[in-house]
Protein backbone atom coordinates (compact mmCIF):
# COMPACT_ATOMS: atom_id res chain seq x y z
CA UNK A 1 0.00 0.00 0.00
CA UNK A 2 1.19 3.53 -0.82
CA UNK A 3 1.74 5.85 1.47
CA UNK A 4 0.54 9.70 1.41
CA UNK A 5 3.07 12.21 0.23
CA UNK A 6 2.89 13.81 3.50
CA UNK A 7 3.60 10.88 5.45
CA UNK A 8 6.88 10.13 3.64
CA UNK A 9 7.88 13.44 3.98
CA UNK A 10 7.64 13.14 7.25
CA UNK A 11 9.89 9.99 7.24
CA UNK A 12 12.43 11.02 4.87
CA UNK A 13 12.88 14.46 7.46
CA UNK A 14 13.43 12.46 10.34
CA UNK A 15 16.27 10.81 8.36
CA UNK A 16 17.68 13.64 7.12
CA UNK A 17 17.84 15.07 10.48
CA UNK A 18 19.14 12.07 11.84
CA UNK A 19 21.78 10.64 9.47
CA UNK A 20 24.48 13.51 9.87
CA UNK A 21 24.44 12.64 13.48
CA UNK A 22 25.03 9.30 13.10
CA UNK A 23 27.83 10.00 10.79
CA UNK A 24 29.08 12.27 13.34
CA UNK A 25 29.00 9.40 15.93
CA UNK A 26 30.30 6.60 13.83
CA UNK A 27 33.34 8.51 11.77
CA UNK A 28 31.10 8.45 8.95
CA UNK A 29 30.27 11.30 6.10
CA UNK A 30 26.86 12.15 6.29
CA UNK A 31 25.91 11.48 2.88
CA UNK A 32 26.98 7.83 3.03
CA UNK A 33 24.56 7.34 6.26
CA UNK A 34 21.40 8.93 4.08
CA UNK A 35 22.81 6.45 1.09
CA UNK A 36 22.36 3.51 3.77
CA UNK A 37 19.13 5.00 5.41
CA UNK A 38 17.43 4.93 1.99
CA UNK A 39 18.59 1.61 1.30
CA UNK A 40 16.74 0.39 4.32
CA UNK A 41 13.82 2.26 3.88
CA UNK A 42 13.83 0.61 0.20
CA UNK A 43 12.52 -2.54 2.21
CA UNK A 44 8.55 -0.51 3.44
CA UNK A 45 8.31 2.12 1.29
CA UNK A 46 6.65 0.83 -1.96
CA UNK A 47 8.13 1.74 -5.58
CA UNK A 48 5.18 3.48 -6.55
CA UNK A 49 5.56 6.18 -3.90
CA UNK A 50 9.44 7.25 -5.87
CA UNK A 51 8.44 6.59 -8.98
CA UNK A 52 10.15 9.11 -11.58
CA UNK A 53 6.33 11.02 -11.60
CA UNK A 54 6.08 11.12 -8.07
CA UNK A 55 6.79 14.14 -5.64
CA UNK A 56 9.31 12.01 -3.35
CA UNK A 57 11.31 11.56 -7.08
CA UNK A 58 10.83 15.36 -8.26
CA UNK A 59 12.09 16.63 -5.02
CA UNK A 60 15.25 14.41 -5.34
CA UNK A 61 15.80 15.44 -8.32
CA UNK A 62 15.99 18.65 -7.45
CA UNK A 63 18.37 17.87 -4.62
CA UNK A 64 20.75 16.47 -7.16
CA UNK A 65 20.70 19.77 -9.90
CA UNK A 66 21.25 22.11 -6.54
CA UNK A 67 24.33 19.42 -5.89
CA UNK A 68 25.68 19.86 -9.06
CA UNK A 69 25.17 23.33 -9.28
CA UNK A 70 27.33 23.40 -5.80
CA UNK A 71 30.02 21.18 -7.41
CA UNK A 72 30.20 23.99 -10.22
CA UNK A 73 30.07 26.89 -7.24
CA UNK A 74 33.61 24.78 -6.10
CA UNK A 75 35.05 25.05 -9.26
CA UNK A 76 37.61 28.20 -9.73
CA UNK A 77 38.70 28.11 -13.05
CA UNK A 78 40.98 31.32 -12.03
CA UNK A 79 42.76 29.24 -9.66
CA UNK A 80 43.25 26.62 -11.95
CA UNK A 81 44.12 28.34 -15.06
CA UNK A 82 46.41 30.28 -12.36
CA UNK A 83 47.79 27.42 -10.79
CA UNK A 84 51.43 25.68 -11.21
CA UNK A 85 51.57 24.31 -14.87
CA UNK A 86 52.65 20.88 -12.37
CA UNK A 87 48.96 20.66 -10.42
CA UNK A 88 47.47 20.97 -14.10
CA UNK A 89 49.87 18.28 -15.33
CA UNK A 90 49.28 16.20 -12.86
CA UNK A 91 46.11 16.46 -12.39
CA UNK A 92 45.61 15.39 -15.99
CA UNK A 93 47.76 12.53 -15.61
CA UNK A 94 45.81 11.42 -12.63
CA UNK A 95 42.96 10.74 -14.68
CA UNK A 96 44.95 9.17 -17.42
CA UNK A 97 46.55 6.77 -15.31
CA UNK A 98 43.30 5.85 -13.52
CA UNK A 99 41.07 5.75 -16.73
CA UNK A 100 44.17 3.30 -17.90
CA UNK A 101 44.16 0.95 -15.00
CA UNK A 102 40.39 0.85 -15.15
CA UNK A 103 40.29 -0.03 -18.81
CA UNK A 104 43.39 -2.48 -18.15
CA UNK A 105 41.57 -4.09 -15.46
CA UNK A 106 37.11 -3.26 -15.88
CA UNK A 107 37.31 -3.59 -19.55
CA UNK A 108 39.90 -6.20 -21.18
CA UNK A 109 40.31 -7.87 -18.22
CA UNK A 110 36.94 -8.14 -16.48
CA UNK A 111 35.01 -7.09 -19.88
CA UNK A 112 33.09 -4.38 -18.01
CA UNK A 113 30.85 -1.61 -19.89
CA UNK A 114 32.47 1.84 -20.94
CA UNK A 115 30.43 3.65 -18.12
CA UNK A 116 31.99 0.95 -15.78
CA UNK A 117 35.58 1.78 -16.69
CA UNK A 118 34.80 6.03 -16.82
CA UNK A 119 33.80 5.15 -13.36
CA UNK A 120 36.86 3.66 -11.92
CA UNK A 121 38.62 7.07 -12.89
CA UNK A 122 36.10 9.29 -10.50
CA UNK A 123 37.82 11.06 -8.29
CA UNK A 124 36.24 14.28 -6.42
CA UNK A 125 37.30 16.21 -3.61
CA UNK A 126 33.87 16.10 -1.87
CA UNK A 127 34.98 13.69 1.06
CA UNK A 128 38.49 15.33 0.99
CA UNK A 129 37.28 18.69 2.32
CA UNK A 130 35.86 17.83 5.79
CA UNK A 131 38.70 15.25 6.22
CA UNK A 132 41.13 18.33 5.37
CA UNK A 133 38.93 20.40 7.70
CA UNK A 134 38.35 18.16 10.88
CA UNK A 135 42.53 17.65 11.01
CA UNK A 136 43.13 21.16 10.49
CA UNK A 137 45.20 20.74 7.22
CA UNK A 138 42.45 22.95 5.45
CA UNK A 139 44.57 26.54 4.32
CA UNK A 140 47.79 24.74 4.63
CA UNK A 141 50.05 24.07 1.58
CA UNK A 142 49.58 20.41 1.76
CA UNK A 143 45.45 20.87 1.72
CA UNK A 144 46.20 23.32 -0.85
CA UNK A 145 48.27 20.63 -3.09
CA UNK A 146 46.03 17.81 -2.63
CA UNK A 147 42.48 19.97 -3.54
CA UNK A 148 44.26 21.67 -6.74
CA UNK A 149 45.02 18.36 -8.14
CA UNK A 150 42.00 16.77 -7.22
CA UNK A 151 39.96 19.62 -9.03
CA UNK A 152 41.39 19.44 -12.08
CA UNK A 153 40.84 15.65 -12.34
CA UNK A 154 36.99 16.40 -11.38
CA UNK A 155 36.71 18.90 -14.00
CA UNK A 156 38.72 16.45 -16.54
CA UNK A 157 36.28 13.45 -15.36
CA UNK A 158 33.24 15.60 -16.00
CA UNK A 159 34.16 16.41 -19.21
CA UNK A 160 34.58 12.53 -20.45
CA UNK A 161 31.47 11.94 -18.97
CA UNK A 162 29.13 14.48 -20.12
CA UNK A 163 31.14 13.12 -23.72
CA UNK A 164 30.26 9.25 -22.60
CA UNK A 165 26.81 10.37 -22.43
CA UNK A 166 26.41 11.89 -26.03
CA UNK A 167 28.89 9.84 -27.57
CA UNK A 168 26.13 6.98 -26.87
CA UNK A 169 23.60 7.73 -29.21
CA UNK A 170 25.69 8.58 -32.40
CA UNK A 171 28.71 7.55 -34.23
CA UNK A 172 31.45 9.51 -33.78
CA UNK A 173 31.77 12.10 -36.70
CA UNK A 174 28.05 12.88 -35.47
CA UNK A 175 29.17 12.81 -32.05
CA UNK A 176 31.81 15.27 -32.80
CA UNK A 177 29.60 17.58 -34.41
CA UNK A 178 26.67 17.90 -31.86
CA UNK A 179 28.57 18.68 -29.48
CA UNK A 180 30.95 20.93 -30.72
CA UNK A 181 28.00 22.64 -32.02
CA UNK A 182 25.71 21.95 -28.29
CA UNK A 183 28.86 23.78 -26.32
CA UNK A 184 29.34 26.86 -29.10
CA UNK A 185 25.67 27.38 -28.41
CA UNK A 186 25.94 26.98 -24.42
CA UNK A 187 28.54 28.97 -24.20
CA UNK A 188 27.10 31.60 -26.61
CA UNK A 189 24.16 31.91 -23.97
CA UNK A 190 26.92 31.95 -21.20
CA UNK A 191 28.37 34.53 -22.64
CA UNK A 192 25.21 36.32 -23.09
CA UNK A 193 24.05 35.46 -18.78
CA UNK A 194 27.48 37.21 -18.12
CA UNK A 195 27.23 40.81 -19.91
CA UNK A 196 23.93 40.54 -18.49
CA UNK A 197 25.27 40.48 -14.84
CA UNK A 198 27.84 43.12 -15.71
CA UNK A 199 25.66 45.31 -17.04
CA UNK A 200 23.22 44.78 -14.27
CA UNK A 201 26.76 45.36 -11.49
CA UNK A 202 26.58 48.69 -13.16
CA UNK A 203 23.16 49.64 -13.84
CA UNK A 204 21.25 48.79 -10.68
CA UNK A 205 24.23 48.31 -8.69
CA UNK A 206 22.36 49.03 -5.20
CA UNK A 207 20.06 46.55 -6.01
CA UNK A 208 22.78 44.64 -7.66
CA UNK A 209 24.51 44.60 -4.28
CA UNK A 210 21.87 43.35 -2.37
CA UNK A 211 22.33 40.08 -3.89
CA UNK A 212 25.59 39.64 -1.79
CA UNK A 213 23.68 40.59 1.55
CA UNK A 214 23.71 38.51 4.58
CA UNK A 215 20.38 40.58 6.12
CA UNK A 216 18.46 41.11 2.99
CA UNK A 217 15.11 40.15 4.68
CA UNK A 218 13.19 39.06 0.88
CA UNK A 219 16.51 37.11 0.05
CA UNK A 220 17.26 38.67 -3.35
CA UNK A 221 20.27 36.73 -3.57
CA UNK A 222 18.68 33.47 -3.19
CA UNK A 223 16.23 33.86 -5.32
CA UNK A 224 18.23 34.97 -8.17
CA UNK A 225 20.43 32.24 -7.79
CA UNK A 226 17.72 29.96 -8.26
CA UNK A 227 16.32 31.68 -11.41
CA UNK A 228 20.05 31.67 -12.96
CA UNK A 229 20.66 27.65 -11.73
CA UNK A 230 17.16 27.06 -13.66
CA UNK A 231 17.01 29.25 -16.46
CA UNK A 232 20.21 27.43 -17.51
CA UNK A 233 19.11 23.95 -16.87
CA UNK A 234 16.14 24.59 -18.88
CA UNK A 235 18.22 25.87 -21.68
CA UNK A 236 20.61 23.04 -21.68
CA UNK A 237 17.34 20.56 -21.91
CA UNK A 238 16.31 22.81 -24.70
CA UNK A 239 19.87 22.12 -26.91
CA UNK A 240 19.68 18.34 -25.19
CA UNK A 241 22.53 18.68 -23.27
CA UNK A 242 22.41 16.46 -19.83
CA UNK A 243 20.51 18.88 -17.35
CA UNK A 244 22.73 17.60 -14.58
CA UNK A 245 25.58 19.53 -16.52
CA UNK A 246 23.59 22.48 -17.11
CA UNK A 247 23.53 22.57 -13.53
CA UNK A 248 27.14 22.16 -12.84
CA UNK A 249 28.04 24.52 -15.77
CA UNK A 250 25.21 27.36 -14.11
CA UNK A 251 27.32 26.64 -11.12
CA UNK A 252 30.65 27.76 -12.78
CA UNK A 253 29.06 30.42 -14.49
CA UNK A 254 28.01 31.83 -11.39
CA UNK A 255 31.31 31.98 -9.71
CA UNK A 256 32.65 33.53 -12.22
CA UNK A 257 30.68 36.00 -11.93
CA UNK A 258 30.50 36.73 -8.45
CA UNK A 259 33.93 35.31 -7.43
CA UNK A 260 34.43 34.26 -4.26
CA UNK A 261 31.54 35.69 -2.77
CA UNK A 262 31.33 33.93 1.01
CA UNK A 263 27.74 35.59 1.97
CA UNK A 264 25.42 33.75 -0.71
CA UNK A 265 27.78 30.61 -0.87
CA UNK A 266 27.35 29.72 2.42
CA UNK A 267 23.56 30.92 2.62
CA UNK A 268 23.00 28.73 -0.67
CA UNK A 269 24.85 25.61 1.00
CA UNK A 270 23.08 25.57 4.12
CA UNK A 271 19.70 25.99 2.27
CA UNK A 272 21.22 22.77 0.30
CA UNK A 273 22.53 20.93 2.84
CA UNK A 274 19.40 21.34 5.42
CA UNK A 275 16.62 19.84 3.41
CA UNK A 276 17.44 19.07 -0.56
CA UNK A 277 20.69 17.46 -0.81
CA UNK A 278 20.17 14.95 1.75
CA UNK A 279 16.71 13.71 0.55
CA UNK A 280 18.62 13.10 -2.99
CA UNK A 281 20.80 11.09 -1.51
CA UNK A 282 17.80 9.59 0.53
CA UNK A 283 16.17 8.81 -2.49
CA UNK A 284 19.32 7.60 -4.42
CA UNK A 285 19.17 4.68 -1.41
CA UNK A 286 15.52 4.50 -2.00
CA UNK A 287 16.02 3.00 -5.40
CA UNK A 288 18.71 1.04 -4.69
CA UNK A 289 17.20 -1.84 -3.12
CA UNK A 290 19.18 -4.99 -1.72
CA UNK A 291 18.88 -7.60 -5.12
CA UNK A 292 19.75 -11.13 -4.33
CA UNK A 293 21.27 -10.20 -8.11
CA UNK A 294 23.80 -7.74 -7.25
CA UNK A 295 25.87 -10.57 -5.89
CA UNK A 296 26.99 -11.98 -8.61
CA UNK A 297 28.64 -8.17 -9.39
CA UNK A 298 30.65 -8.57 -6.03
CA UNK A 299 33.89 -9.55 -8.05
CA UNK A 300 33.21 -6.26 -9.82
CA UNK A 301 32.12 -4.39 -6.89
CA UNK A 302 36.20 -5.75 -5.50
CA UNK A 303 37.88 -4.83 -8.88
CA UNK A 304 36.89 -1.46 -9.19
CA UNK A 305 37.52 -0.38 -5.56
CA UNK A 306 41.10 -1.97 -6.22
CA UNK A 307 41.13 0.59 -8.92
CA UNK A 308 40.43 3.37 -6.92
CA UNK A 309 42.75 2.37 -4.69
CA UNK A 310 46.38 1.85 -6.79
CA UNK A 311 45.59 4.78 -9.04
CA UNK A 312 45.34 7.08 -6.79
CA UNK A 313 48.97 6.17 -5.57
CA UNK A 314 50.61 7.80 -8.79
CA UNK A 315 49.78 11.26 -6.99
CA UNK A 316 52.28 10.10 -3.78
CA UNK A 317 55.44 11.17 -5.89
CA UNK A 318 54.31 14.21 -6.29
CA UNK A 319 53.37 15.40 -3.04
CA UNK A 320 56.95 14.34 -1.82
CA UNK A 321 58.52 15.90 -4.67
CA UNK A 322 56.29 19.12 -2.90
CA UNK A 323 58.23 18.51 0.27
CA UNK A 324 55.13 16.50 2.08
CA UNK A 325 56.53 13.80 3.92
CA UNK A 326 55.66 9.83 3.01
CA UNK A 327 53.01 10.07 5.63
CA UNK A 328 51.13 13.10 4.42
CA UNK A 329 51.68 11.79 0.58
CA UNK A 330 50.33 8.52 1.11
CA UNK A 331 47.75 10.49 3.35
CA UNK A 332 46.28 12.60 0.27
CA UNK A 333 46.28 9.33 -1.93
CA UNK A 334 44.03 8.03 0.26
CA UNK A 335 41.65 10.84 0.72
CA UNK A 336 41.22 10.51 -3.36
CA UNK A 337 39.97 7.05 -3.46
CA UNK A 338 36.27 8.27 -2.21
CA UNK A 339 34.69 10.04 -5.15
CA UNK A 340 31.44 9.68 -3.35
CA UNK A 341 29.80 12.66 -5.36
CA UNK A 342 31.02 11.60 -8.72
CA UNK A 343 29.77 7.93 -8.54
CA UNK A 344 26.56 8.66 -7.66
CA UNK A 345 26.87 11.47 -10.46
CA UNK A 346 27.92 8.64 -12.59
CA UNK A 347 24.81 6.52 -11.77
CA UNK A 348 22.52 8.68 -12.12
CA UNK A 349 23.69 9.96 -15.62
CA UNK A 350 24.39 6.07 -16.42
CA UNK A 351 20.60 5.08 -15.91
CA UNK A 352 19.31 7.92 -17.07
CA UNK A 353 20.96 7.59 -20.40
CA UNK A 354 20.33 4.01 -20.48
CA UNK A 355 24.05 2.64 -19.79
CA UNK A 356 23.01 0.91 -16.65
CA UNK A 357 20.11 -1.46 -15.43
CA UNK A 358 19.56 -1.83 -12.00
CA UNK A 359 21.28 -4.34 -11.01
CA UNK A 360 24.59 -2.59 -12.05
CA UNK A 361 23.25 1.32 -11.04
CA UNK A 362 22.85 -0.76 -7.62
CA UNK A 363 26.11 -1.65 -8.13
CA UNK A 364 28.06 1.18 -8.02
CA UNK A 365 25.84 2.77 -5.38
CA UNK A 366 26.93 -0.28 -3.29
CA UNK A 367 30.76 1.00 -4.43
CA UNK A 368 30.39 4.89 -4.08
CA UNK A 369 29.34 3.64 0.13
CA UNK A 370 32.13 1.42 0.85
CA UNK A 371 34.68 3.62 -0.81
CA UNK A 372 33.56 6.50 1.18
CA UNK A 373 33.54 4.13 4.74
CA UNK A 374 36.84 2.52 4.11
CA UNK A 375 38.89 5.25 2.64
CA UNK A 376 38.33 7.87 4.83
CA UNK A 377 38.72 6.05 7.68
CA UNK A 378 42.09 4.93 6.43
CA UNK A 379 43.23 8.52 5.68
CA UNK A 380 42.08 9.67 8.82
CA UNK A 381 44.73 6.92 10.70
CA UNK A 382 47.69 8.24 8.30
CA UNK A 383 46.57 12.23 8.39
CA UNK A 384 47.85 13.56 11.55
CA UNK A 385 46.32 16.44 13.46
CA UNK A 386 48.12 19.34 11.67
CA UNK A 387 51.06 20.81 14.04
CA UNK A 388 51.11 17.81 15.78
CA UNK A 389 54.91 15.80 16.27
CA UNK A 390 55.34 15.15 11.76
CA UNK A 391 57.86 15.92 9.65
CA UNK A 392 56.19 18.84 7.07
CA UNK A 393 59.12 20.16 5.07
CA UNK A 394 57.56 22.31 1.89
CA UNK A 395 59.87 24.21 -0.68
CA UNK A 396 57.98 27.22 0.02
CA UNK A 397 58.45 27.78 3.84
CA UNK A 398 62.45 29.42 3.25
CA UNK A 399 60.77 32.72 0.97
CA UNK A 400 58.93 35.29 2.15
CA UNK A 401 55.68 34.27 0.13
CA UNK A 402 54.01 31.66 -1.34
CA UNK A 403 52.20 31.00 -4.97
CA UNK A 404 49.17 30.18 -3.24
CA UNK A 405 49.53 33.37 -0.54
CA UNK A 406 50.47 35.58 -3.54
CA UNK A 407 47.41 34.64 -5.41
């Protein structure tokens, strides 16, 4: 029997209030305990009530544009495109050597799907920031070192996925084509959201400025953030690219326009965090019940997390050559083998576009919570408290200032 919309609302609250805490409790992120929560309640709350037409399915779905659009917010493409030609390079080659090993081992080896193999190269620095924050390496060089580099991966992982997804339906001269013309015409209308913001800075600019406002008691800000997150997700459905990247793309947009703005990011994010982001992630769970069938992927399941694992170790030469001691280097490895975000990013996108069933979407849910259980944990044993008795020798502390202080 179904149960009123009310009613579940009421349910999936309780769990959104309650999972963080638990994952406070247990050393666990937050997200991972909703994941699980959602699982569970897969086992009394019918199909019917998160069916793709139903409100429970809208509202996560909503939850997971504002999370994209977030991931965007993250993304600085002035930092990058000012950062140390050797965080770009290796950044890159990060996602080469992972996308390598996972073709190596997902595809010839284990004769996994293309989706499958894009997936074993996911890395995101979503679980790395509270690690980075809750030792107190968060504004130091290392925490500097080990989110440049595991931004430009994201943004290169993004890329080859929102090209996975189109690359699907057509060949590839076709492929090539729509979307070279798809981004000329995004970023046209970009381009176009942009002078339109400028103009606005210095037309209007007192009512411009209210946008940045902590106190503005009708919450200008918010709401225009909203409108600009939807008007281009509605514009990328129009030209048929994935809405999930209009969302992340509205995101970078947006910080490019208002830079580093602290007063609506933080009044956005906690209006995410509270309510939206955790019922996705309630609903992700929701409809990723336990098969008896998803058993027989358990070699799979073991392969790809060994993949996340090993590649992620090409990064600990680097952070020595940086000055970071083994410790911290094998440390940061660590902290990149949880692309919680990104895998569930991947599953989504992978069922929506018809790559995965869902026995395998289940899958690499079931991967995207133990990677984000075991690895942290792990990197929390090899991360010490920052200024506590380890080595930290960087090539920066002899000069009077920094790359990253100067910028």
């Amino acid at each position: 029997m179904s149960l009123s919309v009310s009613f579940l609302l009421a349910i999936l609250s309780i769990a959104t209030f309650i999972g963080p805490l638990i994952g406070e409790l247990i050393s666990v992120p937050g997200a991972v305990v909703e994941l699980v929560i959602g699982i569970g309640l897969s086992r009394v709350i019918t199909p019917v009530d998160y069916a793709p037409s139903s409100v429970i399915s809208s509202l996560g779905e909503l939850g997971f544009l504002i999370l994209m659009f977030l991931v965007g917010l993250e993304i600085d493409f002035r930092q990058l495109l000012g950062a140390a030609r050797g965080a770009v390079v290796m950044g890159v080659g990060l996602f080469a050597a992972s996308l390598g090993l996972s073709a190596l081992v997902l595809g010839h080896l284990a004769g996994a799907s293309p989706i499958w193999v894009l997936a074993g190269a996911a890395t995101s620095v979503g679980i790395t920031v509270p690690i980075l924050y809750v030792q107190g390496w968060m504004g130091q060089h290392f925490g500097h070192d080990i989110l440049l580099v595991g931004s430009v991966t994201e943004v290169v992982y993004l890329g080859a996925l929102n090209i996975l997804s189109v690359a699907s339906r057509h060949d590839s001269l076709t492929t090539s084509v729509l979307l070279g013309s798809r981004v000329t015409l995004f970023f046209l209308f970009a381009f176009g959201l942009v002078r339109l913001f400028q103009r606005s800075r210095s037309r209007v600019p007192r009512h411009f400025h209210r946008w940045f406002r902590r106190d503005d008691p009708i919450e200008v800000g918010l709401r225009g953030t909203f409108a600009l997150l939807f008007v281009v997700v509605a514009f990328a459905g129009i030209i048929r690219i994935p809405t999930v990247l209009g969302a992340l793309l509205a995101g970078v947009i947006f910080r490019g326009v208002i830079g580093n703005a602290r007063a609506i990011i933080e009044r956005l994010t906690s209006v995410a965090n509270s309510f939206f982001i955790p019922l996705f992630f309630l609903t992700v769970g929701l409809q990723t019940p336990l098969h008896a069938s998803v058993v027989s992927l358990l070699p799979l399941i073991g392969l790809i997390l060994v993949v996340l694992s090993v590649s992620r170790l090409v990064i600990v030469p680097y952070l020595k050559a940086r000055g970071h001691s083994w410790r911290l280097s094998l440390a940061g490895a660590v902290m990149l083998m949880a692309p919680l975000t990104l895998l569930v990013t991947t599953a989504e996108i992978g069922r929506s576009a018809g790559f995965l069933g869902p026995r395998n979407y289940s899958a690499i849910i079931f991967v995207a919570v133990l990677s984000s259980v075991l690895f942290p944990v792990l990197a929390r044993l090899l991360l010490p408290t920052y200024g506590s008795d380890v080595e930290v020798v960087h090539p920066f502390d002899n000069e009077e200032e920094s790359p990253s202080d100067s910028a």
